[in-house]
Every structure is written in structure tokens, then in C-alpha cells.
N, C-alpha and C. Protein backbone atom coordinates (compact mmCIF):
# COMPACT_ATOMS: atom_id res chain seq x y z
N UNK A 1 0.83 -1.17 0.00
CA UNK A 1 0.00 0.00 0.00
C UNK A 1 0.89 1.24 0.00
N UNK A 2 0.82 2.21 -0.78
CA UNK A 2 1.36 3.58 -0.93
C UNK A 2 0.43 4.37 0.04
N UNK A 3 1.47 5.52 0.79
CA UNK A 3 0.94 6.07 2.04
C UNK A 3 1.48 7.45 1.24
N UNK A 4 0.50 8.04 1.58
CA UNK A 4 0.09 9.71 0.99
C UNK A 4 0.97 10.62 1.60
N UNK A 5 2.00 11.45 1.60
CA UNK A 5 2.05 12.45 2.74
C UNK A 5 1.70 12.97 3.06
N UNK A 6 1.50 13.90 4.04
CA UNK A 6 0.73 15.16 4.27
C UNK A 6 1.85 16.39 3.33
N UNK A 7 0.79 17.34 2.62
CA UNK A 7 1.74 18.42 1.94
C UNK A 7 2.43 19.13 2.50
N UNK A 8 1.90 19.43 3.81
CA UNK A 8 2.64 20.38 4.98
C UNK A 8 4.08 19.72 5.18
N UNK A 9 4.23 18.55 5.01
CA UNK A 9 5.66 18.54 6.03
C UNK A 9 6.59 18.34 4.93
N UNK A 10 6.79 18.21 3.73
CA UNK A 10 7.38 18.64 2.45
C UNK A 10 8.19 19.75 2.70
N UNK A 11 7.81 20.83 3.01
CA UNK A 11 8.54 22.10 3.37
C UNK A 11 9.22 21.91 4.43
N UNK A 12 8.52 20.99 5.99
CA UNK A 12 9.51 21.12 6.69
C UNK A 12 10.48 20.65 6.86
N UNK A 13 10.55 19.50 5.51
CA UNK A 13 12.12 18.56 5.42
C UNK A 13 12.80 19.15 4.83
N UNK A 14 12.37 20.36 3.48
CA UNK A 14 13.32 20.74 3.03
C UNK A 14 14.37 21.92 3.92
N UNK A 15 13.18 23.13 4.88
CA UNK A 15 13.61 23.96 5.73
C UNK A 15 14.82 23.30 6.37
N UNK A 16 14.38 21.62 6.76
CA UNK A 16 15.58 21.22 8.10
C UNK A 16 16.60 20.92 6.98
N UNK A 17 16.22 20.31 6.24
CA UNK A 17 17.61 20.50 5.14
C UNK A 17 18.52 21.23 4.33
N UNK A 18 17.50 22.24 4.70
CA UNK A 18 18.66 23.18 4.00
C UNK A 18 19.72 24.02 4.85
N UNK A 19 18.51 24.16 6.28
CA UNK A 19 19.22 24.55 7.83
C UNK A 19 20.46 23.36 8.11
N UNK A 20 20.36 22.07 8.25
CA UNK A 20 21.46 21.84 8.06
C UNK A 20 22.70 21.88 7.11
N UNK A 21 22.04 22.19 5.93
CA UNK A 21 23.72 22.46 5.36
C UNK A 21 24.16 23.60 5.39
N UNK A 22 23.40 24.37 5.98
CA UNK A 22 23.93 26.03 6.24
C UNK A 22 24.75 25.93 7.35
N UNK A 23 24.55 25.08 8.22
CA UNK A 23 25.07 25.02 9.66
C UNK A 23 26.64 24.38 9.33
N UNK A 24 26.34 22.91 8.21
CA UNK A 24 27.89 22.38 8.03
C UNK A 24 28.84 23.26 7.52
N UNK A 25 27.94 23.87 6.72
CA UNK A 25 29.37 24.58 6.03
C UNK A 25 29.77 25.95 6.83
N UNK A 26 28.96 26.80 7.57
CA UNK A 26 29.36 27.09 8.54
C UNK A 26 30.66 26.65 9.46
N UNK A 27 30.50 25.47 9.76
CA UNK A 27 31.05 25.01 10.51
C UNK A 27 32.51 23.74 9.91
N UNK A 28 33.10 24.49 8.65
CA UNK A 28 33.44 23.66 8.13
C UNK A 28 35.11 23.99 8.95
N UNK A 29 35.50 22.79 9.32
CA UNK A 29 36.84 22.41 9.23
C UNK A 29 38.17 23.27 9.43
N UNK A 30 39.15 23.52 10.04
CA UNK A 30 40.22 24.89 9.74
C UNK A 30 41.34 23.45 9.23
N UNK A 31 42.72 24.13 8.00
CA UNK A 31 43.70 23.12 7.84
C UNK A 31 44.72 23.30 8.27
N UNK A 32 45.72 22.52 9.02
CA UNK A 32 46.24 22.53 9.84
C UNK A 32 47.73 23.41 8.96
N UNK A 33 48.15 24.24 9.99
CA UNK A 33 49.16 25.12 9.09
C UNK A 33 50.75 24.49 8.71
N UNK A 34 50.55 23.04 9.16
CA UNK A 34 51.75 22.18 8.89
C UNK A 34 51.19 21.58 7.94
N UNK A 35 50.03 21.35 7.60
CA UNK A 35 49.68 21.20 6.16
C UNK A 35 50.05 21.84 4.78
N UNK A 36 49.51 23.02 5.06
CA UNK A 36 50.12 24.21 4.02
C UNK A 36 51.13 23.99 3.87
N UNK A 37 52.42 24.40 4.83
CA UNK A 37 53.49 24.45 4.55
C UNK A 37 54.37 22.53 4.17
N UNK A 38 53.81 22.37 3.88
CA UNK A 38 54.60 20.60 3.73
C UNK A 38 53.92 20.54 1.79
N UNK A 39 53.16 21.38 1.57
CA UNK A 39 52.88 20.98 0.55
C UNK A 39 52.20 22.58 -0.28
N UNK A 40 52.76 23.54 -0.04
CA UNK A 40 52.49 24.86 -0.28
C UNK A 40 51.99 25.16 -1.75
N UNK A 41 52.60 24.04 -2.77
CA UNK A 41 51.94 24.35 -4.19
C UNK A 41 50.28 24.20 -4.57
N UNK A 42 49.71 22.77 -3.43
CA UNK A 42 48.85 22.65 -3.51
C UNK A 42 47.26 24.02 -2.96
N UNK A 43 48.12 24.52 -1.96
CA UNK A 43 46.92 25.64 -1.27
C UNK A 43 46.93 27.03 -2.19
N UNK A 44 48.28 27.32 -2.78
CA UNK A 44 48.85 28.45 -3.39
C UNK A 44 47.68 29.18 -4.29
N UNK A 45 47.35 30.49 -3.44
CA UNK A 45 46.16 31.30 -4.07
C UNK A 45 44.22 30.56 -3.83
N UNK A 46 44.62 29.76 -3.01
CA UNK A 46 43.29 29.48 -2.69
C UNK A 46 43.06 29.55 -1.02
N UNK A 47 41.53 29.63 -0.79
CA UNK A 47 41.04 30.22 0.59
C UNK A 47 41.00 29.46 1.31
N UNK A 48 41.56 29.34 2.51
CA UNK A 48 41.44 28.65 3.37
C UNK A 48 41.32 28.88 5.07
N UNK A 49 41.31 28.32 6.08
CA UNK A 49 40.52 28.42 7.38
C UNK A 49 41.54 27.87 8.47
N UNK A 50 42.31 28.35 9.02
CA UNK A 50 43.30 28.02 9.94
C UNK A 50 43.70 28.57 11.37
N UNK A 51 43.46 28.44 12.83
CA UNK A 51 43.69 28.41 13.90
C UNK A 51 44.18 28.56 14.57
N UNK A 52 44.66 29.31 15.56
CA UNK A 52 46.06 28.64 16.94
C UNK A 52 46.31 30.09 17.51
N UNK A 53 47.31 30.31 18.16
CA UNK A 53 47.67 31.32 18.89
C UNK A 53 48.27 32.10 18.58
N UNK A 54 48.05 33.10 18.59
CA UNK A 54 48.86 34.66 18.06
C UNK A 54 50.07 34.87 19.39
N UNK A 55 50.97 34.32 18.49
CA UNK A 55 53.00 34.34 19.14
C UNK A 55 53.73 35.68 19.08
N UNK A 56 52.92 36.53 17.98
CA UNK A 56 53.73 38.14 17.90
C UNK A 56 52.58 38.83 17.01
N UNK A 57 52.65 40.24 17.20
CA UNK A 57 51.87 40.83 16.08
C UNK A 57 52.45 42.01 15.98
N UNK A 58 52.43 43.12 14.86
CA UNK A 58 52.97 44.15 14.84
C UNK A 58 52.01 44.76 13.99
N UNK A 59 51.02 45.77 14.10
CA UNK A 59 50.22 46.66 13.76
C UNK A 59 50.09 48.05 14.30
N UNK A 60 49.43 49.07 12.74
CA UNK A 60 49.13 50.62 13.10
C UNK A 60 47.94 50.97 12.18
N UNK A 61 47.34 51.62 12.68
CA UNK A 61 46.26 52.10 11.92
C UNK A 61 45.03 51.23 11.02
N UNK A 62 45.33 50.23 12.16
CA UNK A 62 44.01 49.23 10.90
C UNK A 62 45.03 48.08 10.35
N UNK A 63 46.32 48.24 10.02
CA UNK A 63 46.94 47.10 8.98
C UNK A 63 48.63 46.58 10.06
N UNK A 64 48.53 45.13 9.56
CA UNK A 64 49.60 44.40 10.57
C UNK A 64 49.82 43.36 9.76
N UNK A 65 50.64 42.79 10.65
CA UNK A 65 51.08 41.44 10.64
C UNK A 65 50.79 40.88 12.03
N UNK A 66 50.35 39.67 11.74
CA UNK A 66 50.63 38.64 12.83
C UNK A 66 51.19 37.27 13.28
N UNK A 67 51.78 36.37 13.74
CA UNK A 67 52.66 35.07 13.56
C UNK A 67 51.71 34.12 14.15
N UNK A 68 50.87 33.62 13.49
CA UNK A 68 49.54 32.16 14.09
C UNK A 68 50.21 30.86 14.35
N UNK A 69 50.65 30.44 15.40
CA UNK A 69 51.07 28.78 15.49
C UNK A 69 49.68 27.88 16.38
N UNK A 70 49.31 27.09 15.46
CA UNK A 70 48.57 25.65 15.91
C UNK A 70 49.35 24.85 16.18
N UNK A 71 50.40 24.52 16.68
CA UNK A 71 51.25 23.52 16.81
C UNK A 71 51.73 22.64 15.74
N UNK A 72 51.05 22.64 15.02
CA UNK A 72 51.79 21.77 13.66
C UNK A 72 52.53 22.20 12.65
N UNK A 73 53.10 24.64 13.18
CA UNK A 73 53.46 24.71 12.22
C UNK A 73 53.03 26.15 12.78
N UNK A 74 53.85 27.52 12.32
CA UNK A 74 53.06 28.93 12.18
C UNK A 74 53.40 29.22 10.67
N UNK A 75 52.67 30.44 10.87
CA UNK A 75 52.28 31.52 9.32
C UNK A 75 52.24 32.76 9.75
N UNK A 76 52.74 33.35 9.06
CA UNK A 76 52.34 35.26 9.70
C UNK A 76 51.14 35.35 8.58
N UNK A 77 50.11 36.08 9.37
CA UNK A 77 48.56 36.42 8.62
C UNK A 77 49.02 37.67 8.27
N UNK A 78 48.79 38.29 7.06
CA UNK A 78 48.81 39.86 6.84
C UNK A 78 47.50 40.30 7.06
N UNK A 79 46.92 41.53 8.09
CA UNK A 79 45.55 42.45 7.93
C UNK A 79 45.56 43.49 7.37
N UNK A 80 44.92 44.28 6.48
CA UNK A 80 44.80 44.75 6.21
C UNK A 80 43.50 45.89 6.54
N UNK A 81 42.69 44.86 6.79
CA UNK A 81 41.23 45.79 7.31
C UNK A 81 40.92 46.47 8.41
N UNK A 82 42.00 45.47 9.69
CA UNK A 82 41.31 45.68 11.12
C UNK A 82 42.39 45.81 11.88
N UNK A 83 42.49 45.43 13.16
CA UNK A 83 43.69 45.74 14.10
C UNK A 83 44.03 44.38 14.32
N UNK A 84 44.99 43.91 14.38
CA UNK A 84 45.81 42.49 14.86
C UNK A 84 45.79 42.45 15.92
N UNK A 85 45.44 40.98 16.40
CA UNK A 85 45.31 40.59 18.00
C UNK A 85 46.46 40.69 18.23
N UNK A 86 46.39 40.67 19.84
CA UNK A 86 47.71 41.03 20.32
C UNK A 86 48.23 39.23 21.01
N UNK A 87 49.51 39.10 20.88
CA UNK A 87 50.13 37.95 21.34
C UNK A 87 49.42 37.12 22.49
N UNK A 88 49.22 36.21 22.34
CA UNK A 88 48.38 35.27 23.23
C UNK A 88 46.86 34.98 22.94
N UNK A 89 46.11 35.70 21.92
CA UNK A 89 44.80 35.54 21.79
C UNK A 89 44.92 34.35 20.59
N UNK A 90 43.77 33.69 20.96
CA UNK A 90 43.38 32.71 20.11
C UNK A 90 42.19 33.11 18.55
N UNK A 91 43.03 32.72 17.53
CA UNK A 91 41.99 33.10 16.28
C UNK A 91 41.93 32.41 15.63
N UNK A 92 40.92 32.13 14.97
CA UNK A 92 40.49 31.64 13.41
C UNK A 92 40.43 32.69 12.51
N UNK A 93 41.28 32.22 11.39
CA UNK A 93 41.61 33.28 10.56
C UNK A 93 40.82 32.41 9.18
N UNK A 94 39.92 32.90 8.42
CA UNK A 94 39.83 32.71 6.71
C UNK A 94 40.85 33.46 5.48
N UNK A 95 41.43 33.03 4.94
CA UNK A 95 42.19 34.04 3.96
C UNK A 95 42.60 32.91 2.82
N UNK A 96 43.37 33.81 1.78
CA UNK A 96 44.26 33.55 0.66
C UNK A 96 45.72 33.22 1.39
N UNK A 97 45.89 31.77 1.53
CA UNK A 97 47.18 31.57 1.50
C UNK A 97 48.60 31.79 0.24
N UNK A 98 49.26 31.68 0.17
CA UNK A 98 49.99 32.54 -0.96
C UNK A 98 51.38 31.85 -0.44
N UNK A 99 51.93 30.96 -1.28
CA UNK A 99 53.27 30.37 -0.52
C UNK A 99 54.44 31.86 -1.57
N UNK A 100 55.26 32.18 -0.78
CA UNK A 100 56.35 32.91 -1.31
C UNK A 100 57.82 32.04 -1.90
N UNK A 101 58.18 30.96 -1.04
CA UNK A 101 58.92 30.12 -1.81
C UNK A 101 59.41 29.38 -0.64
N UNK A 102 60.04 27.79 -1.46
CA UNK A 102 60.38 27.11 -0.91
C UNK A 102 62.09 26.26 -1.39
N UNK A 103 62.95 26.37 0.10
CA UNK A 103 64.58 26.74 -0.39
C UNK A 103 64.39 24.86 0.91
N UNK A 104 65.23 23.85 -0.09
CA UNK A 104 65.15 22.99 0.53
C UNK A 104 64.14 22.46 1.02
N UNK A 105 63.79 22.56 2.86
CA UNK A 105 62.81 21.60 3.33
C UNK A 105 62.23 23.10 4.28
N UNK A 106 62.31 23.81 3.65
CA UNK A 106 61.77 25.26 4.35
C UNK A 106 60.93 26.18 3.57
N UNK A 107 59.52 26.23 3.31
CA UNK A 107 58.35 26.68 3.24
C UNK A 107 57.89 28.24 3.53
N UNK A 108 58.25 29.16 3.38
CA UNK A 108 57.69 30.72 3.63
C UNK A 108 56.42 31.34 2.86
N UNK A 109 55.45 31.38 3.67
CA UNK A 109 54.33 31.64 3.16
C UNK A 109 53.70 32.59 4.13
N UNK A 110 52.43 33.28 3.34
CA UNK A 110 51.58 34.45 4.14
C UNK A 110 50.29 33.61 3.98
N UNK A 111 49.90 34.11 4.66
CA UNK A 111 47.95 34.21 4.84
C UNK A 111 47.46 35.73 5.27
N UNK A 112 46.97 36.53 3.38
CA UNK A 112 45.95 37.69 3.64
C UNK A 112 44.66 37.43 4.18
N UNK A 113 44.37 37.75 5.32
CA UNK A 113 43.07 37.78 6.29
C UNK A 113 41.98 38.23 4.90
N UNK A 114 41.23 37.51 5.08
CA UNK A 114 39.97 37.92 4.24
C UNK A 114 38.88 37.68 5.79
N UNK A 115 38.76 36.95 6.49
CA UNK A 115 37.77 37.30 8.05
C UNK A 115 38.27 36.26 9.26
N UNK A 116 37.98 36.52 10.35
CA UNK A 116 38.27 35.91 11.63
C UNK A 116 36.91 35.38 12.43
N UNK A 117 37.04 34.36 13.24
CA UNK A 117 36.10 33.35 13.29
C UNK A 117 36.33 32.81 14.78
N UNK A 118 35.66 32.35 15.70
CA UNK A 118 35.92 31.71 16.56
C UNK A 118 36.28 30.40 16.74
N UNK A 119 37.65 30.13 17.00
CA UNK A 119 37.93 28.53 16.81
C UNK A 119 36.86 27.80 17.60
């Protein structure tokens, strides 16, 4: 026997479904910054979501630098928009990673802040 639905709850599977994938991707993932740097050609010019503790920062007027280590690895974030946390605060940073070059088994790369996030 085929069972009818009710029309009403059509909408409310799609509402919860679409609420959940707003929430995943929200909530998607940061990559670990010993990632980047072990393999820097692969991230090079694309956006990505990365974590950990602000070790130094040096900012004026809105624009800085800052040095992010998650333990697997730091990056200095460049800002441009806002003021750089000061040493010891914890951030999630979104940006354009951008490797500058790699001499042997040593990796130098930036991350331009495009927004900050709560780990």
C-alpha cells in the first residue's frame, strides 16, 4: 500500500535540510598550518581556514602582521582591514594563502586575512 504524505511537512524537510547544510558549512573544518606548509603548491592562491595562537603581532592604523602557530606549524597572517590581535589571543583566521617560496625543506608563506572566526 502507498501512504500519501501530508503536503505540509514537504517544506519542513526541506527547511531542516537546508538549515542543516547552512550550519555544516558554517562550521566547516580549519587546515592545519603544517599542512600548508609541507605541501604549499597545492593551497597556493586558494582560501582557506586556519587556527592557533597569536605568538607576535605588529600593527598601526588598521593594517599588521601577525605570527599564528597551531602547533603543527606557524604563518604570519597579513591584515589589512582591522587591528591584529595582540600575542596570546586565540583566532580563526579565513584568507588567501599565498606560498612565497620554498629553499630545501623550508616553506615561507603568508595568509591575507579575508575574516576571523571563533575557533
Amino acid at each position: 500500500m502507498i501512504k500519501v504524505r501530508n503536503k505540509r511537512s514537504l517544506p519542513r524537510h526541506i527547511l531542516f535540510l537546508s538549515a542543516l547544510l547552512l550550519v555544516g558549512s558554517a562550521c566547516r573544518g580549519t587546515t592545519p598550518i603544517g599542512d600548508l606548509l609541507a605541501d604549499p603548491g597545492r593551497y597556493d592562491g586558494k582560501t582557506v581556514r586556519v587556527a592557533g595562537e597569536v605568538t607576535g603581532s605588529v600593527g598601526a592604523l588598521g593594517r599588521g602582521g601577525y605570527r599564528l602557530d597551531d602547533g603543527t606549524g606557524s604563518l604570519v597572517v597579513i591584515s589589512e582591514n582591522r587591528a591584529v590581535p595582540v600575542a596570546g589571543a586565540t583566532v580563526g583566521v579565513k584568507g588567501e594563502f599565498q606560498a612565497v617560496f620554498t629553499f630545501f625543506s623550508e616553506s615561507i608563506a603568508i595568509l591575507l586575512e579575508q575574516g576571523r572566526f571563533s575557533p
